[in-house]
Protein backbone atom coordinates (compact mmCIF):
# COMPACT_ATOMS: atom_id res chain seq x y z
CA UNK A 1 103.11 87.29 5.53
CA UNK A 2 102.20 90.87 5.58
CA UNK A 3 105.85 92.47 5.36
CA UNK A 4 108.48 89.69 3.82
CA UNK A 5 111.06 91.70 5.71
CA UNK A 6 109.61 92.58 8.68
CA UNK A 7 111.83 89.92 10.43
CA UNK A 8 114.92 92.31 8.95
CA UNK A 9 113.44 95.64 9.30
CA UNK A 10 111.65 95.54 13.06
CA UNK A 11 113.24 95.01 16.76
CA UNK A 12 111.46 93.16 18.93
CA UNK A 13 109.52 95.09 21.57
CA UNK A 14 108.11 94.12 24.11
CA UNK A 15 105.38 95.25 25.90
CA UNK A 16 106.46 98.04 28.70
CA UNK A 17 105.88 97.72 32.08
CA UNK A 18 105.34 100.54 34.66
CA UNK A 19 107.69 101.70 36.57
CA UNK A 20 108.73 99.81 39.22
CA UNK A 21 108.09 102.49 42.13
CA UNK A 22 104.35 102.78 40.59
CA UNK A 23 103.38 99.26 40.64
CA UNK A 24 104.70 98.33 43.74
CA UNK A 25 102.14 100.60 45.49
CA UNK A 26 99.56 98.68 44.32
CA UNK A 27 97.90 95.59 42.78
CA UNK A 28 97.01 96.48 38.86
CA UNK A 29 98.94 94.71 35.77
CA UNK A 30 102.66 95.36 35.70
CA UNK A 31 102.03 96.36 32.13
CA UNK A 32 101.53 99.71 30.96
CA UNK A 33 97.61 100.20 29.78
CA UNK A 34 96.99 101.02 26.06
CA UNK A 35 101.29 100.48 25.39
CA UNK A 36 100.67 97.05 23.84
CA UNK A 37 98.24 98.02 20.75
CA UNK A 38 100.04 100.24 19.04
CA UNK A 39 103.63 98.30 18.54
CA UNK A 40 101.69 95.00 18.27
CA UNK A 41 101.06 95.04 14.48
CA UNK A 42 104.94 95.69 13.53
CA UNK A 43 105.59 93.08 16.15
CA UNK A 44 103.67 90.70 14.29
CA UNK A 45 105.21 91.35 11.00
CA UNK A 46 108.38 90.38 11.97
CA UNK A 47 106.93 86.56 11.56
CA UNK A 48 107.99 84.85 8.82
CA UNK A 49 105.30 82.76 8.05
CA UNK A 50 107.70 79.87 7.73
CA UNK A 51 106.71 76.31 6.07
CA UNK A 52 107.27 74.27 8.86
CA UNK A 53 106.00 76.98 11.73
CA UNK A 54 107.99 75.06 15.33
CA UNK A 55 105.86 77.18 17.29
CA UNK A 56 102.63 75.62 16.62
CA UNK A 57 104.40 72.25 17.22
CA UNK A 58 105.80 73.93 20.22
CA UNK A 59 102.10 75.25 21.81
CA UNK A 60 100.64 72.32 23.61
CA UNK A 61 97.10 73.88 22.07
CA UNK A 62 98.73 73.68 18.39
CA UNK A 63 97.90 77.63 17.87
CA UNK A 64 97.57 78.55 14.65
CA UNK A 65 99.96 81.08 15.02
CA UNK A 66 101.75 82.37 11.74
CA UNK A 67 97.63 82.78 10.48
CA UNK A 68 96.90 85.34 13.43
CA UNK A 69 100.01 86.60 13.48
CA UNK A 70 99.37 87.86 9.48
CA UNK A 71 96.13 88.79 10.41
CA UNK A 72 97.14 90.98 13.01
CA UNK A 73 99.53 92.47 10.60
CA UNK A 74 97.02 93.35 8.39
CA UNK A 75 95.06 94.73 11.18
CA UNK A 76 91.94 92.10 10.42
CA UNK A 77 91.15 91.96 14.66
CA UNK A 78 87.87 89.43 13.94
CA UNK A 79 89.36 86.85 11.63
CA UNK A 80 92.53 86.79 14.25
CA UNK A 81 90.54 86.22 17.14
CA UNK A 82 88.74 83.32 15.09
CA UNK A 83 91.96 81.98 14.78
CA UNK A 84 92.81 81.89 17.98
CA UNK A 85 89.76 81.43 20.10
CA UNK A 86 89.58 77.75 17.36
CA UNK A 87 92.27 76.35 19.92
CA UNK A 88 92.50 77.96 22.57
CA UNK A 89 89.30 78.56 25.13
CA UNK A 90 91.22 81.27 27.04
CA UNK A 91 93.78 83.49 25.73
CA UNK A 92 93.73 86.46 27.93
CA UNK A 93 94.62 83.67 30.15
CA UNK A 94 97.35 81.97 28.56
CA UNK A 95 98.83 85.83 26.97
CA UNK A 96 99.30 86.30 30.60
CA UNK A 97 100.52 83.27 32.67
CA UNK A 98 102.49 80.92 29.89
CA UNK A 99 105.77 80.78 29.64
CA UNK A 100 105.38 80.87 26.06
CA UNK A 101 107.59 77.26 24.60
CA UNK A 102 105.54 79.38 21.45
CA UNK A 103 109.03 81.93 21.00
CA UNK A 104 111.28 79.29 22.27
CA UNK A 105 110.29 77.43 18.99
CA UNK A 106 109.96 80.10 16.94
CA UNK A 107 113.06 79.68 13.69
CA UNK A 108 113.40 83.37 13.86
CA UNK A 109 115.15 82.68 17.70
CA UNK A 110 117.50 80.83 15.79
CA UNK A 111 119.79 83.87 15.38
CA UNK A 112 117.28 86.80 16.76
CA UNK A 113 115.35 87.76 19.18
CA UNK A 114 111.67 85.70 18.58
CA UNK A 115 108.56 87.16 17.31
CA UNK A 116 106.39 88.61 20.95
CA UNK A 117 103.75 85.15 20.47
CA UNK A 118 102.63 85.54 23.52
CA UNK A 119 102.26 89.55 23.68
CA UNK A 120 100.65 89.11 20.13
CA UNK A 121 98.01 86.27 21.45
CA UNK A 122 96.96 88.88 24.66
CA UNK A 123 96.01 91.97 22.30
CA UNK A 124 93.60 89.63 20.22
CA UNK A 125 92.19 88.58 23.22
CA UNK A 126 91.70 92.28 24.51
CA UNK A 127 90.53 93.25 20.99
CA UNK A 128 88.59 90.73 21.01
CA UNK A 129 86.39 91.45 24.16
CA UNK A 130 86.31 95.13 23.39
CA UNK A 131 84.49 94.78 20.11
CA UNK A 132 82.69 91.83 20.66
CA UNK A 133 83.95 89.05 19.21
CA UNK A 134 83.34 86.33 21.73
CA UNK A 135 79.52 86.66 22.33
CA UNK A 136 78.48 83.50 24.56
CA UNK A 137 77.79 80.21 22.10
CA UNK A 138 74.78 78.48 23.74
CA UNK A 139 73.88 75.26 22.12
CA UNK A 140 71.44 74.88 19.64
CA UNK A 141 70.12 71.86 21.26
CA UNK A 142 70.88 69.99 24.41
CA UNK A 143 71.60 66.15 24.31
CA UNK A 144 70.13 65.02 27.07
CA UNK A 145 73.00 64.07 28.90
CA UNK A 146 74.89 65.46 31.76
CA UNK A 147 78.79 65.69 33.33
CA UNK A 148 80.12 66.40 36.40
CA UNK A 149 83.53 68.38 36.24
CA UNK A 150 85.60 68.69 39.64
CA UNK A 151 88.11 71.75 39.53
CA UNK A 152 87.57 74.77 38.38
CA UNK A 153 90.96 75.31 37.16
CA UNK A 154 92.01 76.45 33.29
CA UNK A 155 91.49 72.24 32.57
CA UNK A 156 87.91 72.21 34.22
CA UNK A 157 86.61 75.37 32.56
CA UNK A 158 88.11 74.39 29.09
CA UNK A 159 86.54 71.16 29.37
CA UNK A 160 83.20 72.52 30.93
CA UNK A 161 82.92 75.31 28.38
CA UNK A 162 83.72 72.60 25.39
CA UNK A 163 81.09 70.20 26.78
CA UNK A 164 78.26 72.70 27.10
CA UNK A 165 78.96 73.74 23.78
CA UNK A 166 78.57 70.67 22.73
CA UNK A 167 74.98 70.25 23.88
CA UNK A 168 75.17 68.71 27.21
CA UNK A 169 74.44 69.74 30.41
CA UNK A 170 77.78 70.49 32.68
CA UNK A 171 77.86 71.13 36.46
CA UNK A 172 81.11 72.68 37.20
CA UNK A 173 81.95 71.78 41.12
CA UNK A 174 84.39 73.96 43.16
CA UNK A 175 85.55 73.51 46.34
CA UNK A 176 86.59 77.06 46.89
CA UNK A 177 84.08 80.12 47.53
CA UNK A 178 84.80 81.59 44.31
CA UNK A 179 85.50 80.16 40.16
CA UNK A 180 88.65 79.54 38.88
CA UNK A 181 91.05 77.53 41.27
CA UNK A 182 94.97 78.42 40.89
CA UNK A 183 93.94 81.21 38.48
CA UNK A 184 92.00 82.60 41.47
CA UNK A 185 94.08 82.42 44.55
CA UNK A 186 97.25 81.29 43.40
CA UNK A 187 97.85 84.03 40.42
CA UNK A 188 98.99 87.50 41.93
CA UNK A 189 96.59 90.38 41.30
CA UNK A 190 99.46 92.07 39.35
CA UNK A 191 100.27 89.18 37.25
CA UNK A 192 96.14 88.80 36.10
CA UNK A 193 93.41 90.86 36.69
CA UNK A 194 90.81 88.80 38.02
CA UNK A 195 88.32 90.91 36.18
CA UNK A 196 89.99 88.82 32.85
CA UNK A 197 88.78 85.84 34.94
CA UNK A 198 85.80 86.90 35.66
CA UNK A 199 84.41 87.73 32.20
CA UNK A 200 84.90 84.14 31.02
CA UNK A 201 82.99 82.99 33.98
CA UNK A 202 80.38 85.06 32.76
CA UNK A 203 80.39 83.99 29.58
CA UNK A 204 79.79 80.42 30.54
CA UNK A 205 76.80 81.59 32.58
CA UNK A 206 75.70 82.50 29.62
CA UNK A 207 76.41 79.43 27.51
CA UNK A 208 74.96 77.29 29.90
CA UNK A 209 77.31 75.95 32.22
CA UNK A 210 76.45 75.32 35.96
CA UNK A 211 78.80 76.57 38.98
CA UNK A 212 78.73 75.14 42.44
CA UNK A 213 81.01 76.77 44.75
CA UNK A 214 82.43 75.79 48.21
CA UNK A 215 81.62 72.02 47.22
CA UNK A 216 84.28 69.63 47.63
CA UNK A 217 83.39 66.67 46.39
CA UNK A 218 84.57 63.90 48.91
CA UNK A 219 83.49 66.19 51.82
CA UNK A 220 80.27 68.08 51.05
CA UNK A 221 79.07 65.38 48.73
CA UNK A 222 80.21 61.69 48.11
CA UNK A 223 81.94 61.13 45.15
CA UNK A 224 80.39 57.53 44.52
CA UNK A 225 76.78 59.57 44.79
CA UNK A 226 77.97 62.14 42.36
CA UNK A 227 79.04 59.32 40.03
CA UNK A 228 75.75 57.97 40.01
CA UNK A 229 73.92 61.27 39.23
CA UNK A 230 75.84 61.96 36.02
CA UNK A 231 76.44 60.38 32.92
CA UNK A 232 79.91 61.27 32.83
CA UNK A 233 82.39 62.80 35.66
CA UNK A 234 86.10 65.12 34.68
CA UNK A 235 88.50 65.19 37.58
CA UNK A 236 90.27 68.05 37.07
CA UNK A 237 91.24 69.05 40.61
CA UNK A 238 94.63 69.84 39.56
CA UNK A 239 98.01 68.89 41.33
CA UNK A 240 97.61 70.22 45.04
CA UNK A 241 99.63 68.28 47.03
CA UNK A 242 102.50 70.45 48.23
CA UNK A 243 105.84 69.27 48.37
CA UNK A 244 107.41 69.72 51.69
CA UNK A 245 110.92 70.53 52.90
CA UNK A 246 112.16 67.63 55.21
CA UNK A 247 114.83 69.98 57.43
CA UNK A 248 115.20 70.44 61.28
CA UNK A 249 112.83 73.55 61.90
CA UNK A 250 110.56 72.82 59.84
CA UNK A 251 107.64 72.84 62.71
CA UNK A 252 109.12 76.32 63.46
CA UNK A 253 106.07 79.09 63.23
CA UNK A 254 106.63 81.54 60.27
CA UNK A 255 107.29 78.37 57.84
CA UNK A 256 104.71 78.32 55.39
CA UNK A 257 103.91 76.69 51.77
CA UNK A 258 103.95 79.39 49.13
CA UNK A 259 99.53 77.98 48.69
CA UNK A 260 99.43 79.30 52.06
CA UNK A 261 100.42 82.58 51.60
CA UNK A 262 99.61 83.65 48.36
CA UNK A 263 95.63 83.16 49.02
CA UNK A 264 95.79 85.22 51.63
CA UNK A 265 96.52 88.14 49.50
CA UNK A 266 94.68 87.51 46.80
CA UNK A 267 91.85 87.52 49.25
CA UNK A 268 92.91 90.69 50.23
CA UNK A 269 92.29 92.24 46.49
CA UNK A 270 89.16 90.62 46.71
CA UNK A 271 88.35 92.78 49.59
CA UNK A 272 87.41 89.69 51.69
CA UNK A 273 90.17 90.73 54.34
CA UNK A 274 91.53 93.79 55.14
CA UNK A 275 94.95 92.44 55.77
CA UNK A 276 96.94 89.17 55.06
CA UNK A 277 97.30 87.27 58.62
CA UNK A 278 100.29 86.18 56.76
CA UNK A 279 101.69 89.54 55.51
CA UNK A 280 104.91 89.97 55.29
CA UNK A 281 105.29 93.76 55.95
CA UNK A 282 108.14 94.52 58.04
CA UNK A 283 109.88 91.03 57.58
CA UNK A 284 112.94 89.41 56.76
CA UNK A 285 111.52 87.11 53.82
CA UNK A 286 112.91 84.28 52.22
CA UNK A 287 111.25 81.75 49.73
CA UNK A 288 112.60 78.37 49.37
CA UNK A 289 112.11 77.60 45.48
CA UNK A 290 113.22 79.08 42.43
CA UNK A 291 110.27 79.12 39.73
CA UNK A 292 107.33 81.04 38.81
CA UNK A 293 105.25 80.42 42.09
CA UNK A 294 108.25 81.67 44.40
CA UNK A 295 108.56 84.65 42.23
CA UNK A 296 105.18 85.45 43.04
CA UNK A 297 105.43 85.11 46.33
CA UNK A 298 108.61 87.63 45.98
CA UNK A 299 106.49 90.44 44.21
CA UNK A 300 103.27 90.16 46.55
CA UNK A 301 106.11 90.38 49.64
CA UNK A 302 107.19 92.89 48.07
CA UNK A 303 103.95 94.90 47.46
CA UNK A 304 103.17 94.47 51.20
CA UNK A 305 106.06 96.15 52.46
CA UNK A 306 108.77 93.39 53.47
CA UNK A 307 112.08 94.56 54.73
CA UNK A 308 114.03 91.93 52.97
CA UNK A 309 113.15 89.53 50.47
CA UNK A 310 115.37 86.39 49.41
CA UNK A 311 114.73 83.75 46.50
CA UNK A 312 116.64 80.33 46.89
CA UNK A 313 117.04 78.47 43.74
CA UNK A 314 118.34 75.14 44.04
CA UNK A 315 120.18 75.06 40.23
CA UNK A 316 122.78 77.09 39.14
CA UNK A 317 122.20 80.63 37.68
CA UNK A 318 122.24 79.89 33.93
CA UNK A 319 123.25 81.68 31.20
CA UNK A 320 122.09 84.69 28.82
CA UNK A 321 122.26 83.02 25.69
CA UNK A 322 120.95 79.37 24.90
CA UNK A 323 123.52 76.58 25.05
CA UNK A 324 123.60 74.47 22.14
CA UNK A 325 124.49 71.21 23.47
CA UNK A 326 122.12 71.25 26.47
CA UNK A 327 118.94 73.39 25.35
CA UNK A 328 119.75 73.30 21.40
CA UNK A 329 116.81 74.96 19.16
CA UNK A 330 113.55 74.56 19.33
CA UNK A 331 113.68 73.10 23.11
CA UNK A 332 112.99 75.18 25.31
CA UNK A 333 115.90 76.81 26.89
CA UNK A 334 117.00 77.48 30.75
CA UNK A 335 118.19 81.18 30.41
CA UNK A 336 118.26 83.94 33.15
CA UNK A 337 115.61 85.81 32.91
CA UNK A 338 114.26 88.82 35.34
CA UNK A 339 110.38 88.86 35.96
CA UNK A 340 108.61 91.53 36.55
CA UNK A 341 108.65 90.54 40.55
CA UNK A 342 112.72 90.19 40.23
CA UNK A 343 112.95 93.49 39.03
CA UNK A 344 110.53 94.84 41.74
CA UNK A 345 112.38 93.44 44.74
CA UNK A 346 115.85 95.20 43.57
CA UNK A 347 114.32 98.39 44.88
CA UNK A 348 114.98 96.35 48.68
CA UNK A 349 118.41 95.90 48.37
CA UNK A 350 120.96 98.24 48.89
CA UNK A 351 124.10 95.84 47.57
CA UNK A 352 125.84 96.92 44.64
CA UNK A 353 124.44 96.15 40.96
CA UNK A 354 126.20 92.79 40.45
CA UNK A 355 124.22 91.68 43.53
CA UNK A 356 120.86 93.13 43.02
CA UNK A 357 119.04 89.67 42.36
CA UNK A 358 117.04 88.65 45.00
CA UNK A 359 117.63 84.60 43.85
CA UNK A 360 120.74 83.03 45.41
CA UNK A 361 121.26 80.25 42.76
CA UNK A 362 122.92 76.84 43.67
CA UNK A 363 121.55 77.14 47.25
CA UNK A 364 120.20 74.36 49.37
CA UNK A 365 118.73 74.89 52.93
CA UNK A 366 120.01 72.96 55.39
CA UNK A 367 117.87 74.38 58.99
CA UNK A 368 115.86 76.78 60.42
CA UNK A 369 116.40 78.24 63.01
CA UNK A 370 114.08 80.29 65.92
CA UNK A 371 114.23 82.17 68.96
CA UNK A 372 112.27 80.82 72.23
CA UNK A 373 108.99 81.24 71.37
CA UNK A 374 109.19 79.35 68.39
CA UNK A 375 109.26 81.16 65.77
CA UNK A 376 111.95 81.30 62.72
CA UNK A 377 114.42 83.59 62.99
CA UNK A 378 116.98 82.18 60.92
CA UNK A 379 117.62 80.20 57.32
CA UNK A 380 120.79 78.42 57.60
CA UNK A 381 121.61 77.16 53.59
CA UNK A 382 124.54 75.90 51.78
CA UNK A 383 126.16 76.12 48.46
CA UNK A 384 125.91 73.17 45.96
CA UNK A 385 127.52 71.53 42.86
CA UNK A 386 125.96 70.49 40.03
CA UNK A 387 124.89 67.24 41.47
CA UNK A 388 123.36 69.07 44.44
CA UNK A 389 126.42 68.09 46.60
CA UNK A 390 127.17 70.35 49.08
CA UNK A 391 130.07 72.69 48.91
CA UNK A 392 132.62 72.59 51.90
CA UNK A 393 132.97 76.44 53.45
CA UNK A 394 129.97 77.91 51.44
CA UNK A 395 127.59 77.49 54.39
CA UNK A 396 125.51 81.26 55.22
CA UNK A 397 123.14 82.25 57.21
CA UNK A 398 119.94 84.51 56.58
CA UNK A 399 117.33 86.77 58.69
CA UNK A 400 114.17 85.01 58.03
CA UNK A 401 110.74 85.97 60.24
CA UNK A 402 108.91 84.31 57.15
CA UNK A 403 109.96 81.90 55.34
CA UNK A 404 107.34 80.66 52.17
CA UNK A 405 108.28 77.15 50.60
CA UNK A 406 107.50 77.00 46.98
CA UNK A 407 108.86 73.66 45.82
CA UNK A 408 106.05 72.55 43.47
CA UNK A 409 103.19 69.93 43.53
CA UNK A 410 103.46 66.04 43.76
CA UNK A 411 100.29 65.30 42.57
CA UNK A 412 96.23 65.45 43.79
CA UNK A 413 95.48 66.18 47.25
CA UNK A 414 94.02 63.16 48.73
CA UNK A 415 92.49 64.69 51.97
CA UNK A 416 88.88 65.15 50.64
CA UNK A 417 88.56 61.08 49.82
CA UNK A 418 87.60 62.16 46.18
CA UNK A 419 90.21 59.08 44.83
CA UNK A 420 89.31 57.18 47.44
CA UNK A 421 85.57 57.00 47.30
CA UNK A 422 85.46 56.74 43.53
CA UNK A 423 88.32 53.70 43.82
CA UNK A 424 90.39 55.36 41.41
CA UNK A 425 94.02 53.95 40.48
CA UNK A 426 97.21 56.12 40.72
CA UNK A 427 100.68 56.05 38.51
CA UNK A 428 103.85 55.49 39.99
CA UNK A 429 104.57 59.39 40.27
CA UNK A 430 100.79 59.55 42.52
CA UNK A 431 98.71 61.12 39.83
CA UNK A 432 95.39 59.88 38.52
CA UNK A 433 95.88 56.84 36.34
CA UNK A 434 94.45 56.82 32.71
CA UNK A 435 94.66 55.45 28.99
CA UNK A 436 94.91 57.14 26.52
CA UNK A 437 91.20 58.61 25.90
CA UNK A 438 91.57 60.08 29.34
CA UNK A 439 89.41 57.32 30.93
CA UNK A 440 90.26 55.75 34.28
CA UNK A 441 89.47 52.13 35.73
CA UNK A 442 86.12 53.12 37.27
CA UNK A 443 83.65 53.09 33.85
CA UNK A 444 82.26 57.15 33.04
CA UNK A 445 85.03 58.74 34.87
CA UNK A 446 87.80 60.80 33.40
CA UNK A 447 91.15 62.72 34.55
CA UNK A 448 92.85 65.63 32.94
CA UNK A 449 95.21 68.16 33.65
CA UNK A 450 97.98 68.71 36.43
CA UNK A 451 95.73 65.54 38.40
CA UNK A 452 96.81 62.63 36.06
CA UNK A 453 99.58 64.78 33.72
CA UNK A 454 101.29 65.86 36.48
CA UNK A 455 102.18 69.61 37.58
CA UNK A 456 102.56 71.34 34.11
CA UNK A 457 101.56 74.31 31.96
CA UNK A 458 98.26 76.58 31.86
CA UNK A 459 98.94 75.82 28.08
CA UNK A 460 98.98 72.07 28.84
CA UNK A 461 96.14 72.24 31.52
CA UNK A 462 93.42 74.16 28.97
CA UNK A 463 95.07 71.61 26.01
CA UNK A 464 94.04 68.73 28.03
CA UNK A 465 90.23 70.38 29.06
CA UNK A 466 89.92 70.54 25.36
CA UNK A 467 90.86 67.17 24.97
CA UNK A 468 89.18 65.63 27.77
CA UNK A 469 85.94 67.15 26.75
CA UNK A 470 86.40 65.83 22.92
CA UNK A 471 86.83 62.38 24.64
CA UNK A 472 83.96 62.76 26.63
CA UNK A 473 81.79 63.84 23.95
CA UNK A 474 82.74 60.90 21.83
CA UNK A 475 81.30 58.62 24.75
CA UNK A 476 78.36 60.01 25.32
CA UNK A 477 77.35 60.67 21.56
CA UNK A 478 78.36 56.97 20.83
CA UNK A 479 81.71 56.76 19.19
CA UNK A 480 81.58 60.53 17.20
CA UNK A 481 82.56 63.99 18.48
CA UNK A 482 81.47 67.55 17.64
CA UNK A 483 84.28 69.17 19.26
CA UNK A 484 87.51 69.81 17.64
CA UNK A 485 89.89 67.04 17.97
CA UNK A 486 92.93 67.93 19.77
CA UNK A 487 96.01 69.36 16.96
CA UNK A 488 99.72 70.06 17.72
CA UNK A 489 101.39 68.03 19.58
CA UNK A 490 98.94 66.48 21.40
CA UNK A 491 98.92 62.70 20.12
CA UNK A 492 101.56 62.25 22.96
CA UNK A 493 100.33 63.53 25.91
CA UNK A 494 99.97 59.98 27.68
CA UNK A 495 103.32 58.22 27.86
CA UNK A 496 105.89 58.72 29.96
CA UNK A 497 108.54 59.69 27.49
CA UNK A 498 106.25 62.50 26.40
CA UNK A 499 106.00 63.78 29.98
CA UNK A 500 109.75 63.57 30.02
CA UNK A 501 110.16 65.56 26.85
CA UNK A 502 108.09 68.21 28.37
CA UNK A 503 110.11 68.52 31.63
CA UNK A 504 113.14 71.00 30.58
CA UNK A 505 109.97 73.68 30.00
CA UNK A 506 108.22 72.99 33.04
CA UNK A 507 111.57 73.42 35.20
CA UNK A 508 112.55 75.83 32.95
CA UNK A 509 109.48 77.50 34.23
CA UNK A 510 109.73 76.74 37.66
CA UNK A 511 107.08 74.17 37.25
């Protein structure tokens, strides 16, 4: 504890974002480059270094965060990024994309605004890549055994990177063109640089680790066959299946899932098409879903030059300030918060101030609506209570030439025959089933992340690579593992009343 009353003396700042007309225009970080270093050492005073740190109970990956936040403090860059990089694979990543249950735990939010975790955990990371700190860790020796992992998500390349590390010889199977699955083509451009992605990628190179692209296994190779060729497989495919909205219109053209769409652009910054098919320039847009995924949908609309853009969120708008009896500390709370993308798509509308969201809250669609050829021309919704009863009179109707569904995952696609040709058993909610070292009923086969958990955090999804890949180790090396045994709160991520006790963060998230 650098400063015993930093927590008194400093605000908390956050780190500034561009201004909205100048991001809009293009695809870079919302964040202002070179802003965060210089206000990130105060920030990190203002921890208390408290006995019983909630945060690291809070972080899926049990970061050791009081340590690197003192470190930081004291401006010692190396032994921070030690720190952090000794439970967490990927922080660029997670400094970017979590929703940070870090801060929400944090005993300073008690009465203040919490220490910036997550802005804290992305300048290591930077720092940490510009002078050097995370050279590639090839093996001393190899074991002589090898493992399949399918997904290249933040589970499959935390568990891939742990298991070459390890000594073993990983193949790392992808069914898309290019590394890195939802990070890839379901992350925004302006939410992640793909160049973070990239570098890690490289890295494992490096180390070891194996890439096969535009291989889905179930399609381009049997599963059973794959089985045979390994010592060990990790599913990590992630939770693909796309919930759908069950309303007359649906079969309308201009409906699509928000994993339609958002590919499309991303593709776009990858300079693999010139122009979304899907774009949304010139339209009337509304997305159906009220979390993190429709919000990105709302700022790439945005970006390519929609005329309207409208959010749906199916709960009511919540509060500023955390409500005691509902979200008491350290849960994490359901507040109203304005992204980044919220904040962009106020530029669109000309209503006054006190209805310059884009998100309708307590809204439920009821039909679509098109003109003769087919295509939507109209989203006809209605308010609702608490209990997601509709309201009499509150019934509205909206322009909508595109309307973009983002209403979460159920579970694993099943299309590719992956579950099917391995014979694998599925849960009552239609994720992989498992025990409790990750293993399923077919012997050598394992399941991690959003496949058997369930749709959930990038903190959860690289938590349970690490953890997969510690269980997997232990098999193969005959009872003992190298790897760092999972810390935090992660002797509960099995049952189902730890799932439940995670859910108020995941929805809080939009999960």
């Amino acid at each position: 504890m650098a400063d015993p009353k930093g927590f008194m003396t400093t605000p908390r700042e956050d780190w500034p974002r561009r201004p909205v007309g100048e991001r809009v225009r293009d695809w870079s970080e919302v964040y202002v480059p070179g802003a965060l270093l210089p206000i990130i050492s105060r920030q990190a005073d203002r921890c208390m270094d408290c006995g019983i740190p909630f945060c690291h109970h809070a972080c899926p990956l049990g970061n050791l965060i009081p340590d690197w936040n003192d470190l930081v403090s004291r401006e010692d860059w190396r032994a921070a990024s030690d720190r952090l990089h000794a439970t967490n694979n990927f922080p660029e990543f997670t400094g970017r994309l979590c929703p940070a249950p870090c801060e929400a735990g944090c005993v300073l939010a008690i009465n203040q605004p919490a220490v910036t975790i997550k802005n804290v955990e992305c300048a290591i990371a930077d720092m940490a890549w510009e002078e050097g700190f995370t050279p590639p860790r090839p093996p001393e020796r190899l074991s002589g055994r090898t493992v399949a992992v399918i997904g290249s998500g933040p589970t499959g390349l935390a568990a891939a990177q742990q298991l070459t590390r390890a000594g073993h010889t990983v193949a790392v199977y992808e069914r898309d063109d290019r590394i890195g699955g939802l990070m890839r083509y379901g992350i925004p451009e302006f939410k992640m640089e793909k160049r973070h992605l990239e570098r890690r990628i490289d890295q494992m190179r490096a180390e070891g680790t194996k890439f096969r692209t535009s291989t889905s296994v179930g399609r381009d190779v049997d599963a059973a066959e794959l089985r045979a060729r390994y010592d060990a497989v990790v599913i990590a495919t992630g939770a693909t299946a796309w919930r759908e909205l069950p309303v007359p219109g649906r079969d309308l053209a201009g409906v699509h899932q928000a994993m339609e769409y958002l590919p499309l652009a991303n593709r776009v910054c990858e300079g693999d098409l010139e122009a979304s098919p899907l774009s949304a320039a010139g339209k009337h847009v509304v997305i159906v879903g009220g979390g993190d995924t429709g919000a990105d949908c709302l700022g790439t609309a945005v970006r390519e030059g929609a005329a309207s853009v409208t959010q749906l969120d199916i709960y009511a708008q919540p509060g500023a300030e955390r409500d005691e009896e509902t979200d008491p500390w350290p849960t994490y709370p359901r507040l109203y918060r304005l992204s980044a993308a919220h904040e962009e798509a106020r530029q669109l509308r000309s209503a006054p101030a006190a209805d310059a969201d884009a998100r309708l809250f307590a809204a439920s669609t009821l039909r679509f609506t098109g003109d003769a050829a087919g295509h939507v021309r109209s989203l006809h919704l209605v308010g609702v209570d608490a209990g997601r009863r509709p309201l009499p009179g509150t019934e509205r109707t909206l322009p909508a030439d595109l309307v973009l569904l983002a209403l979460g995952f159920s579970g694993p696609d099943r299309g590719d025959g992956l579950i099917d040709q391995l014979g694998l058993e599925l849960g009552p909610r239609g994720t992989i089933a498992r025990a409790a070292d990750f293993s399923t009923n077919v012997p050598g086969v394992f399941a991690a992340g959003d496949a058997a958990r369930g749709q959930s955090l990038i903190v959860w999804a690289i938590a349970e690579g690490r953890a997969v890949a510690a269980a997997v180790d232990r098999r193969l090396s005959g009872g003992s593992s190298r790897l760092p045994a999972p810390i935090g709160p992660y002797d509960r991520p099995m049952t189902a009343d730890a799932r439940a006790a995670d859910r108020p963060a995941d929805e809080a998230a939009g999960r």
